[in-house]
Protein backbone atom coordinates (compact mmCIF):
# COMPACT_ATOMS: atom_id res chain seq x y z
CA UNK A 1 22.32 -2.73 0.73
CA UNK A 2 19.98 -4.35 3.61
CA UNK A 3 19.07 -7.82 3.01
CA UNK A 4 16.99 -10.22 4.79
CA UNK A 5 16.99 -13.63 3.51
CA UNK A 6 14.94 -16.48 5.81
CA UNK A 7 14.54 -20.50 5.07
CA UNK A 8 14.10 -23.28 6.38
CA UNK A 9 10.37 -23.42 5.85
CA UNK A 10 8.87 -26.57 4.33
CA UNK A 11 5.67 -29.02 4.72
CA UNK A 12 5.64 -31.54 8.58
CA UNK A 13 3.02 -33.22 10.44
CA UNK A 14 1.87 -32.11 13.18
CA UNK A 15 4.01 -33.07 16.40
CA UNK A 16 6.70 -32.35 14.49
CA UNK A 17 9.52 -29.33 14.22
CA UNK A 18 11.63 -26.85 12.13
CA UNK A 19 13.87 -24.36 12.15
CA UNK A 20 13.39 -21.52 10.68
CA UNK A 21 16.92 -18.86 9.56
CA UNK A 22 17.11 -15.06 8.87
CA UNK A 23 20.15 -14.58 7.16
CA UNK A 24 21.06 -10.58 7.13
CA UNK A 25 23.53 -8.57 5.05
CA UNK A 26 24.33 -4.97 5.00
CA UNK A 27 23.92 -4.57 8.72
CA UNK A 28 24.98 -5.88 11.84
CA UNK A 29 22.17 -7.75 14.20
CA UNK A 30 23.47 -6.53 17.23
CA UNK A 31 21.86 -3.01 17.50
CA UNK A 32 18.70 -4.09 16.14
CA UNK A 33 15.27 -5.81 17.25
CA UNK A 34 14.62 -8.91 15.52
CA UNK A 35 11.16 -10.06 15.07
CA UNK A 36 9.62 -13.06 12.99
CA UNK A 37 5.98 -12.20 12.12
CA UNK A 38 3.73 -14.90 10.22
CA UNK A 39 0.86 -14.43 7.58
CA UNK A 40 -2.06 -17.02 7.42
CA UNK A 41 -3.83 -17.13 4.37
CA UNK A 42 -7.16 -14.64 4.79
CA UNK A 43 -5.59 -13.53 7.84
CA UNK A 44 -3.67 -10.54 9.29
CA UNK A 45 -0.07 -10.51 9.52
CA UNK A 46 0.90 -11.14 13.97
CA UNK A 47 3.90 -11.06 15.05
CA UNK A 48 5.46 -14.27 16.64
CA UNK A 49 8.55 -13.45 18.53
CA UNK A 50 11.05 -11.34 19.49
CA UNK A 51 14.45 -10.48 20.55
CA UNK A 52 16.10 -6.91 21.84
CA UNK A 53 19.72 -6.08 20.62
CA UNK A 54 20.48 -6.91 24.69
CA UNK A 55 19.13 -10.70 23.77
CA UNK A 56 15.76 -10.53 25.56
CA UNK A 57 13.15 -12.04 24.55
CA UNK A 58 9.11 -11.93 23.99
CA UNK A 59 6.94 -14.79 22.28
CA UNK A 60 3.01 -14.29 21.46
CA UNK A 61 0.87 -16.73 24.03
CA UNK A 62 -0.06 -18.69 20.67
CA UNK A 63 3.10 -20.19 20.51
CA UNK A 64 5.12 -19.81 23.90
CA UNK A 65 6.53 -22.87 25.14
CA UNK A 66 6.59 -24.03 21.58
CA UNK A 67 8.57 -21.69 19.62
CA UNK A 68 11.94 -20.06 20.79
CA UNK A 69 13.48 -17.07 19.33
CA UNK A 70 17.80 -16.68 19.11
CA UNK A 71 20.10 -15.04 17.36
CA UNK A 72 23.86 -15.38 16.39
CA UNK A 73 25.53 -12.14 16.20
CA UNK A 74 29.28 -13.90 15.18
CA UNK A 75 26.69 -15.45 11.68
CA UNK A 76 24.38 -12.25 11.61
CA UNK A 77 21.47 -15.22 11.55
CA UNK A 78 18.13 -15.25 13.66
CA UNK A 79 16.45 -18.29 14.32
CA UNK A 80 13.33 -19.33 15.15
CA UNK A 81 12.83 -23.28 16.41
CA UNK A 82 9.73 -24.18 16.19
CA UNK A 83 8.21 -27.57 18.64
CA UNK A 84 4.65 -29.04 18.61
CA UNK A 85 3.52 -28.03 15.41
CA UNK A 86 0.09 -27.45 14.91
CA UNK A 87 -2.31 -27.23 11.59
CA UNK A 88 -2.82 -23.30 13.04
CA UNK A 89 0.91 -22.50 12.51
CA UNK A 90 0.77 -22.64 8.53
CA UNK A 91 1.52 -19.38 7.64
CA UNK A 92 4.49 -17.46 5.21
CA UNK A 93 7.21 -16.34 7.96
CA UNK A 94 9.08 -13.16 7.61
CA UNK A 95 12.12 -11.63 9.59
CA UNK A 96 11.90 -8.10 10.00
CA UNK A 97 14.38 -5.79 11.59
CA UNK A 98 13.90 -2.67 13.57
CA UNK A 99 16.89 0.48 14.82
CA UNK A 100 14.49 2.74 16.36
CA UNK A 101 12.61 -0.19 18.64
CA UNK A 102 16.13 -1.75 19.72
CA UNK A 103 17.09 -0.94 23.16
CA UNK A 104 14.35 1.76 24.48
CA UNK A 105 11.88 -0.92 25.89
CA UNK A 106 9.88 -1.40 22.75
CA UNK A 107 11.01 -4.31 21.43
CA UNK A 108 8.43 -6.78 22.65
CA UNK A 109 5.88 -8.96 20.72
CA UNK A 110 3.01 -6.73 22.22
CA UNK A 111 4.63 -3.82 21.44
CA UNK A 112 2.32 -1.13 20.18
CA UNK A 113 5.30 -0.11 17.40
CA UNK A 114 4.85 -3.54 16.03
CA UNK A 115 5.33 -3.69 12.24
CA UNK A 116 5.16 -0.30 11.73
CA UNK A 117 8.79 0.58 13.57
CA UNK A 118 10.27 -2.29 11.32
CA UNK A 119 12.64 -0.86 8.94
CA UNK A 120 14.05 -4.12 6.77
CA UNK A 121 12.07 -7.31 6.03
CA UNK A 122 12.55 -10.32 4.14
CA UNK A 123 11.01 -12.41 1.64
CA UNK A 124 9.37 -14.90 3.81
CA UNK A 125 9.75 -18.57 4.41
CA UNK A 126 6.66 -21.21 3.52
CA UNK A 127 5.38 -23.35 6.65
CA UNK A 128 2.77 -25.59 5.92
CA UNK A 129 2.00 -28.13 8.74
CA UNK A 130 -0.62 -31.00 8.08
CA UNK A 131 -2.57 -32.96 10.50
């Protein structure tokens, strides 16, 4: 059984950081796209970041140069640090995994098969920055 399980979510001040963890079971990361998405409250789920099965990478403009996708294929685990936190980033986080997006060019944050070519997601993670 697939299982997505993120944390490291919790309550900063602006300026400040975390690190947020996808920890997966049933599967192996590798062959799969990785993408954390985030949901505001009143707002539509967008996705955040990114990263191919070959380790490349793709962040949304709203948070490039702040946030940095990575994975660890030896832990299964995909991480999302997270720099410069802003009121505008409080949002639940989710991890979602995708086979048919990995490898074929589609596995970008503007990716028109973004969420719908996600096949495993997680529970989500609680960010709540404060200014």
């Amino acid at each position: 059984q697939v299982q997505l399980v993120e944390s490291g979510g919790g309550s900063v001040q602006a300026g400040g950081s975390l690190r947020l963890s996808c920890a997966a079971s049933g599967y192996t990361y590798s062959s799969y796209c990785m993408v954390w998405f985030r949901q505001a409250p009143g707002k539509e789920r967008e996705g955040v970041a990114a990263i191919d099965s070959d380790g490349s990478t793709s962040h949304a403009d709203s948070v490039k140069g702040r946030f940095f996708i990575s994975k660890d294929n030896a832990k299964n685990t995909l991480y999302l640090q997270m720099n410069s936190l802003k009121p505008e980033d409080t949002a639940m986080y989710y991890c979602a995994a995708g086979s048919s997006l990995s490898g074929g060019g589609f596995c970008y944050i503007e990716s028109p098969l973004l969420p719908y070519g996600m096949d495993f997601w997680g529970n989500g993670t609680l960010v709540t920055i404060s200014s």
